[in-house]
N, C-alpha and C. Protein backbone atom coordinates (compact mmCIF):
# COMPACT_ATOMS: atom_id res chain seq x y z
N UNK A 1 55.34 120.14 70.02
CA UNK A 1 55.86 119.25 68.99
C UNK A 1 56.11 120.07 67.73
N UNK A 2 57.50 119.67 66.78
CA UNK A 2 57.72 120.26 65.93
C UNK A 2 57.21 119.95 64.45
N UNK A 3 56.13 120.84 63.50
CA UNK A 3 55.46 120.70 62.50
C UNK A 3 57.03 119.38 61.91
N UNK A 4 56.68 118.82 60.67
CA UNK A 4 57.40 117.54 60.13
C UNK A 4 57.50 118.36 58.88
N UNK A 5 58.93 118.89 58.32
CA UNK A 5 58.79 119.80 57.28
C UNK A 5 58.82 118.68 55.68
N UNK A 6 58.60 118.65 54.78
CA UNK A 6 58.50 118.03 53.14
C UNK A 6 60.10 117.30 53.20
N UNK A 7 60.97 118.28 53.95
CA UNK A 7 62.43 117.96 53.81
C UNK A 7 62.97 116.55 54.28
N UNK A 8 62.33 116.66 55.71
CA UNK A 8 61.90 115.43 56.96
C UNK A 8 61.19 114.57 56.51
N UNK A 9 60.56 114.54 55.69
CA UNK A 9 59.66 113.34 55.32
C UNK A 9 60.82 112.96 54.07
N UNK A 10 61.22 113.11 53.23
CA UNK A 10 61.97 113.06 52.09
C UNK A 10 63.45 112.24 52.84
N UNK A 11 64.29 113.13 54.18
CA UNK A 11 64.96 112.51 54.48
C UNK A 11 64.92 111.29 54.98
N UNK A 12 63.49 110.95 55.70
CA UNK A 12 63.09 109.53 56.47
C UNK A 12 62.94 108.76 55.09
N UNK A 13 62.46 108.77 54.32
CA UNK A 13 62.16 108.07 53.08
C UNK A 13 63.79 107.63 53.27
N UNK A 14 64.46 108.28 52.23
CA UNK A 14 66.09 108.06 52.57
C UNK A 14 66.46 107.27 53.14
N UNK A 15 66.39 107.45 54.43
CA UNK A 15 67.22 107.02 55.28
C UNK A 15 66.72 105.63 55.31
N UNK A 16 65.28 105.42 55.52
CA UNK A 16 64.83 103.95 55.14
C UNK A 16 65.37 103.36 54.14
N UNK A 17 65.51 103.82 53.14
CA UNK A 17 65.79 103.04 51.62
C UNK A 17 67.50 102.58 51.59
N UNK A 18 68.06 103.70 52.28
CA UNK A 18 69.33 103.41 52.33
C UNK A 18 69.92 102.54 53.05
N UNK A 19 68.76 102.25 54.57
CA UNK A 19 69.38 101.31 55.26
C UNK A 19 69.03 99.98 54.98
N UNK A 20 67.74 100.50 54.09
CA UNK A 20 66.87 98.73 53.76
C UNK A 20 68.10 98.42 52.71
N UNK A 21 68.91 98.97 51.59
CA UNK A 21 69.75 98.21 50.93
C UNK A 21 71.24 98.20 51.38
N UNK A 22 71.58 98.46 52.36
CA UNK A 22 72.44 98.38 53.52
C UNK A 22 72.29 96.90 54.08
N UNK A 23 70.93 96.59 54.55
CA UNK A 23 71.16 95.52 54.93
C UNK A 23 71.26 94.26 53.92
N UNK A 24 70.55 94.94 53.02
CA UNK A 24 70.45 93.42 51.76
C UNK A 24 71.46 93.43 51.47
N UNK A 25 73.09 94.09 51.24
CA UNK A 25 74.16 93.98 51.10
C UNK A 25 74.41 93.40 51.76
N UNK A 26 74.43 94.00 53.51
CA UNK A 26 75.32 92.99 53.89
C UNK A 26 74.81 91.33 54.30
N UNK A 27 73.75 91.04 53.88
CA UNK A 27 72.57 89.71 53.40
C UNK A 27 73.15 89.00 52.04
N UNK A 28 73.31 89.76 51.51
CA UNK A 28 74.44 89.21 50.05
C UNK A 28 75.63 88.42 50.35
N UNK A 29 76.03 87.55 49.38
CA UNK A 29 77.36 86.49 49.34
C UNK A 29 78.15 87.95 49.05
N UNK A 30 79.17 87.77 49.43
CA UNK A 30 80.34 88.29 48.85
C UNK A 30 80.52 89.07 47.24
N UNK A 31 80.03 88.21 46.30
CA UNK A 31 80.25 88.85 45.28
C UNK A 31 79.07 88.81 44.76
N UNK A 32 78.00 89.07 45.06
CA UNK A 32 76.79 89.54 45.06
C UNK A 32 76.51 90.74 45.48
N UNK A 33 77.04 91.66 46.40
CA UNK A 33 77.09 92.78 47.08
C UNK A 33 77.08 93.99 46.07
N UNK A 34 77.24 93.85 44.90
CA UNK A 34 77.06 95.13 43.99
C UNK A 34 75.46 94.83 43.73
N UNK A 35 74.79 94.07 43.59
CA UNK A 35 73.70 93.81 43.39
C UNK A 35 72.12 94.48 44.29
N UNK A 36 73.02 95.32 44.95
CA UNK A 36 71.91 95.63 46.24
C UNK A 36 71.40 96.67 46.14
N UNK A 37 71.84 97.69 45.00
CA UNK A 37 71.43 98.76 44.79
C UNK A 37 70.41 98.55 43.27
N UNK A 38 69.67 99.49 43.08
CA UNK A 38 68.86 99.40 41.47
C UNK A 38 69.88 100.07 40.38
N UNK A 39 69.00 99.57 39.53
CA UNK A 39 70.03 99.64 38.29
C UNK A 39 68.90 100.73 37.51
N UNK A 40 68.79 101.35 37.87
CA UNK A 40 67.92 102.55 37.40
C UNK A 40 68.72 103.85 36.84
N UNK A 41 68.33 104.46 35.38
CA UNK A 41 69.03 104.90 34.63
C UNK A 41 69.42 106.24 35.50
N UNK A 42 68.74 106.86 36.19
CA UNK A 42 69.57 107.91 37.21
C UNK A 42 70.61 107.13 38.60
N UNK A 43 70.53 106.05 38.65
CA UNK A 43 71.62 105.95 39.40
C UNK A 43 72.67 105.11 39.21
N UNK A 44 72.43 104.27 38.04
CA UNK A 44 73.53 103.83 36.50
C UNK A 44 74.00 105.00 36.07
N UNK A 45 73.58 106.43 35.86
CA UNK A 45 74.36 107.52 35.19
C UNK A 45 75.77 107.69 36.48
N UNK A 46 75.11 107.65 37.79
CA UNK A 46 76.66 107.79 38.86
C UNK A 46 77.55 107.93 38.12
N UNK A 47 77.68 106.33 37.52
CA UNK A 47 79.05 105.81 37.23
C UNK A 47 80.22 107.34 36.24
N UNK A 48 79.78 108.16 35.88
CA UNK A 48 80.13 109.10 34.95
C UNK A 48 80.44 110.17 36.04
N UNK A 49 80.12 109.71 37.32
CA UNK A 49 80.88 110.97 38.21
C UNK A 49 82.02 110.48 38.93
N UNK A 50 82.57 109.86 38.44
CA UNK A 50 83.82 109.15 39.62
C UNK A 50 84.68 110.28 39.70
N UNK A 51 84.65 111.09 39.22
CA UNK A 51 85.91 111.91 39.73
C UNK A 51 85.54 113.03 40.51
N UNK A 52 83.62 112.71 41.08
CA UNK A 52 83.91 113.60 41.58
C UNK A 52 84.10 113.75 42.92
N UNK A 53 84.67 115.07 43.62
CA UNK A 53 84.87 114.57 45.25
C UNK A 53 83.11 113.97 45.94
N UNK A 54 83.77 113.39 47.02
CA UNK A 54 82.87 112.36 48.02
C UNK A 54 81.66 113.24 48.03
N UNK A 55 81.64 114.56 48.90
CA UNK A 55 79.90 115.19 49.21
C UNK A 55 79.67 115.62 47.65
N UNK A 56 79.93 116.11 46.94
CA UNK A 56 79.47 116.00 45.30
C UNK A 56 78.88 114.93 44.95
N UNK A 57 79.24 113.74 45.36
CA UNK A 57 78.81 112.64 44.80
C UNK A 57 77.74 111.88 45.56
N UNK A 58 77.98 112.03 46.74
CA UNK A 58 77.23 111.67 47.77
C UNK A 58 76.01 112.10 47.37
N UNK A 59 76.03 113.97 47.37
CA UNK A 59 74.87 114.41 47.10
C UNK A 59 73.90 113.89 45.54
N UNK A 60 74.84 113.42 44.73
CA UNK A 60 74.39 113.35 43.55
C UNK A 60 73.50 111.86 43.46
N UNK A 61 74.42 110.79 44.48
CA UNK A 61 73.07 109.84 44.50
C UNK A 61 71.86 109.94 45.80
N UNK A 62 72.25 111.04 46.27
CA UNK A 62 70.77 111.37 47.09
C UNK A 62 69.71 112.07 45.95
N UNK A 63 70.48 112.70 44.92
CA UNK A 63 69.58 113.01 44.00
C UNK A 63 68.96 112.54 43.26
N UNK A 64 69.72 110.83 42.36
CA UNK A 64 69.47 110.35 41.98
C UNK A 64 68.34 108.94 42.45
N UNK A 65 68.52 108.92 43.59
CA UNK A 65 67.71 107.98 44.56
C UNK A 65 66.54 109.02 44.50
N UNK A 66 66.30 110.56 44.81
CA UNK A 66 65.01 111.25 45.13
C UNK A 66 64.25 110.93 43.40
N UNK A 67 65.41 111.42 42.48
CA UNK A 67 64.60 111.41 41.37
C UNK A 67 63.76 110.07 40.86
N UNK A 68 64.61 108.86 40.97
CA UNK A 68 63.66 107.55 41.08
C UNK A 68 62.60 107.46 41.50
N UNK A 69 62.98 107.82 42.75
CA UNK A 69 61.12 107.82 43.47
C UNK A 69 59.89 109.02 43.33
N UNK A 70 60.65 109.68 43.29
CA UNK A 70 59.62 110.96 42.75
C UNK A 70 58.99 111.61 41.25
N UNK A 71 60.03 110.98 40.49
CA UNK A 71 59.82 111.14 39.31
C UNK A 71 60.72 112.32 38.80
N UNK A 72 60.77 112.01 37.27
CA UNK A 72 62.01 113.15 36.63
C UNK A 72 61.25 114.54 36.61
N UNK A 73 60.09 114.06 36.40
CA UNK A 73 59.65 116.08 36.27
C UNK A 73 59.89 116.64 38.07
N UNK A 74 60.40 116.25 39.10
CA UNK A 74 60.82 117.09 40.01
C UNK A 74 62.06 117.35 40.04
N UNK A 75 62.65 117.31 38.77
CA UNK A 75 64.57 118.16 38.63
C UNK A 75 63.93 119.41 37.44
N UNK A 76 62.77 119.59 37.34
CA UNK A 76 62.34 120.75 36.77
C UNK A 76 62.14 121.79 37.84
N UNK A 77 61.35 121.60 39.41
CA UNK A 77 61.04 122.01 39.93
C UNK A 77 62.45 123.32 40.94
N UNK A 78 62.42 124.57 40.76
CA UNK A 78 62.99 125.37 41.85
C UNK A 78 63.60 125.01 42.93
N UNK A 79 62.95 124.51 43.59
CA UNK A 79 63.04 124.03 45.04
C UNK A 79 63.86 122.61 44.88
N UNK A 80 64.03 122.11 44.03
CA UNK A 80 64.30 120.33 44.28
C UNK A 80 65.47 120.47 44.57
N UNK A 81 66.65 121.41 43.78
CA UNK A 81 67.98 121.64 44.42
C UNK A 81 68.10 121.74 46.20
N UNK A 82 67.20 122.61 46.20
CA UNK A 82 67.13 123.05 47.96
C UNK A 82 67.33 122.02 48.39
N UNK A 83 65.76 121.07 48.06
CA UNK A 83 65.15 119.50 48.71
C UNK A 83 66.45 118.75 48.94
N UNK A 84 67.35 118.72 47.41
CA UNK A 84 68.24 117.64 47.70
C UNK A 84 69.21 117.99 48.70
N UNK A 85 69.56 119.40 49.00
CA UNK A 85 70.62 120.42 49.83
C UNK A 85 70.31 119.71 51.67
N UNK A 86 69.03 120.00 51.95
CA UNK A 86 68.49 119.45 52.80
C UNK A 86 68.32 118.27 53.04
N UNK A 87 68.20 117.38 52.59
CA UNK A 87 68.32 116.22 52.84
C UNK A 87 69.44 115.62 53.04
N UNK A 88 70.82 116.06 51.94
CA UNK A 88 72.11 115.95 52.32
C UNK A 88 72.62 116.22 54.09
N UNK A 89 72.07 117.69 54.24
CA UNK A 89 72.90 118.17 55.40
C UNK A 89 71.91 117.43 56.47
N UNK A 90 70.74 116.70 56.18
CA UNK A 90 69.88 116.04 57.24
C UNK A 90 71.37 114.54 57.60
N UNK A 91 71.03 113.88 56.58
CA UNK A 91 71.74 112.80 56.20
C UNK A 91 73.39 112.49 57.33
N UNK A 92 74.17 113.67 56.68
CA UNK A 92 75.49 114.41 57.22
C UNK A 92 75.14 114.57 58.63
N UNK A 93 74.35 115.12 59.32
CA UNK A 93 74.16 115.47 60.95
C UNK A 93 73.80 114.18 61.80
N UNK A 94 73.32 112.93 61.07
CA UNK A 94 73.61 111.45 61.79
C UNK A 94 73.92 110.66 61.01
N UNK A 95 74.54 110.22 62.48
CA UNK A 95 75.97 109.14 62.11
C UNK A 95 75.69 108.07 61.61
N UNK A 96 74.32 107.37 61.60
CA UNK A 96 74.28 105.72 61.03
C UNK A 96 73.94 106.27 59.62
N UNK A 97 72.90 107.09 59.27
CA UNK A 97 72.50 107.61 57.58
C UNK A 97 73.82 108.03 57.67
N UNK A 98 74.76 109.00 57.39
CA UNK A 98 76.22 109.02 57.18
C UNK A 98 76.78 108.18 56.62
N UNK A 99 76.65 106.95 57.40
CA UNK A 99 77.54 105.70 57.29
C UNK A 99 77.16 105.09 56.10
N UNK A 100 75.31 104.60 56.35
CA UNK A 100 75.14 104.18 55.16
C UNK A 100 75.50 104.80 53.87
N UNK A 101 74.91 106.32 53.93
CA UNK A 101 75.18 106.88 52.59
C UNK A 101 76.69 106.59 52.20
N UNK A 102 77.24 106.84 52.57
CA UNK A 102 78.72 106.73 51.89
C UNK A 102 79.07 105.35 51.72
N UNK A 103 78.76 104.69 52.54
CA UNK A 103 78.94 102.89 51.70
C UNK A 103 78.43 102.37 50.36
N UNK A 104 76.51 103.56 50.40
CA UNK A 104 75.64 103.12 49.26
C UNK A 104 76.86 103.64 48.34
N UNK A 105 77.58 105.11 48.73
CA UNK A 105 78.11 105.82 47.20
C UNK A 105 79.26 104.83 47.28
N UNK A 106 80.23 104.68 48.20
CA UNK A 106 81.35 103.56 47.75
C UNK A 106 81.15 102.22 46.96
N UNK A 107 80.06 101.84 47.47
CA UNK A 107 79.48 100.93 46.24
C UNK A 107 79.44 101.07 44.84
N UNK A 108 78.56 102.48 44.71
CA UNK A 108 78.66 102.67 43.29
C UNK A 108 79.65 103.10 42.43
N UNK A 109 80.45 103.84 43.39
CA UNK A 109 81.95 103.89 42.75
C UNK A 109 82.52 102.73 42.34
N UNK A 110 82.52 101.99 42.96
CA UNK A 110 83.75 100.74 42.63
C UNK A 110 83.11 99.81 41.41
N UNK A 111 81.60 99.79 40.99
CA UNK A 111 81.00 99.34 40.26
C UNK A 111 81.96 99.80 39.15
């Protein structure tokens, strides 16, 4: 059996969170559906990246989702770039986290 690296635990977090507001979207009326994500000042800042391309942005609310939960003093830390690098390319290599992620970021775009 393969040790469970900090990265793997970080991506399962993820992938839970993303699909748990995945489903409360699609649990939402119609125009309720922006409502499914938090309104938390790292992932309210998004809105100031619209221009940027999709995995830029993608990655930026995997960052902003890690920093919520982990707290801001881990965008001090060396490694957290890596963390978020890894978790991206975890994310990217299956297809349902894929899916979600880019719906969570199409969401916040269109906000």
């Amino acid at each position: 059996m393969e040790p469970v690296s900090n990265a793997d635990r970080i991506a399962l977090i993820l992938r839970e969170k993303l699909a748990e507001r995945a489903r409360r979207a699609r649990a939402a009326t119609p125009g309720k559906a922006g409502r499914a994500l938090p309104r938390s000042s790292s992932v309210a800042a998004l809105a100031a990246l619209a221009d940027t391309d999709d995995r830029q942005y993608r990655r930026a609310v995997i960052q902003a989702v890690l920093v919520d939960n982990f707290g801001r003093e881990v965008m001090n830390d060396p490694s957290f770039q890596q963390v978020v690098e890894q978790v991206l390319s975890a994310i990217e290599g299956d297809e349902d986290a894929r899916t979600v992620l880019t719906q969570a970021a199409h969401e916040l775009r269109s906000r």
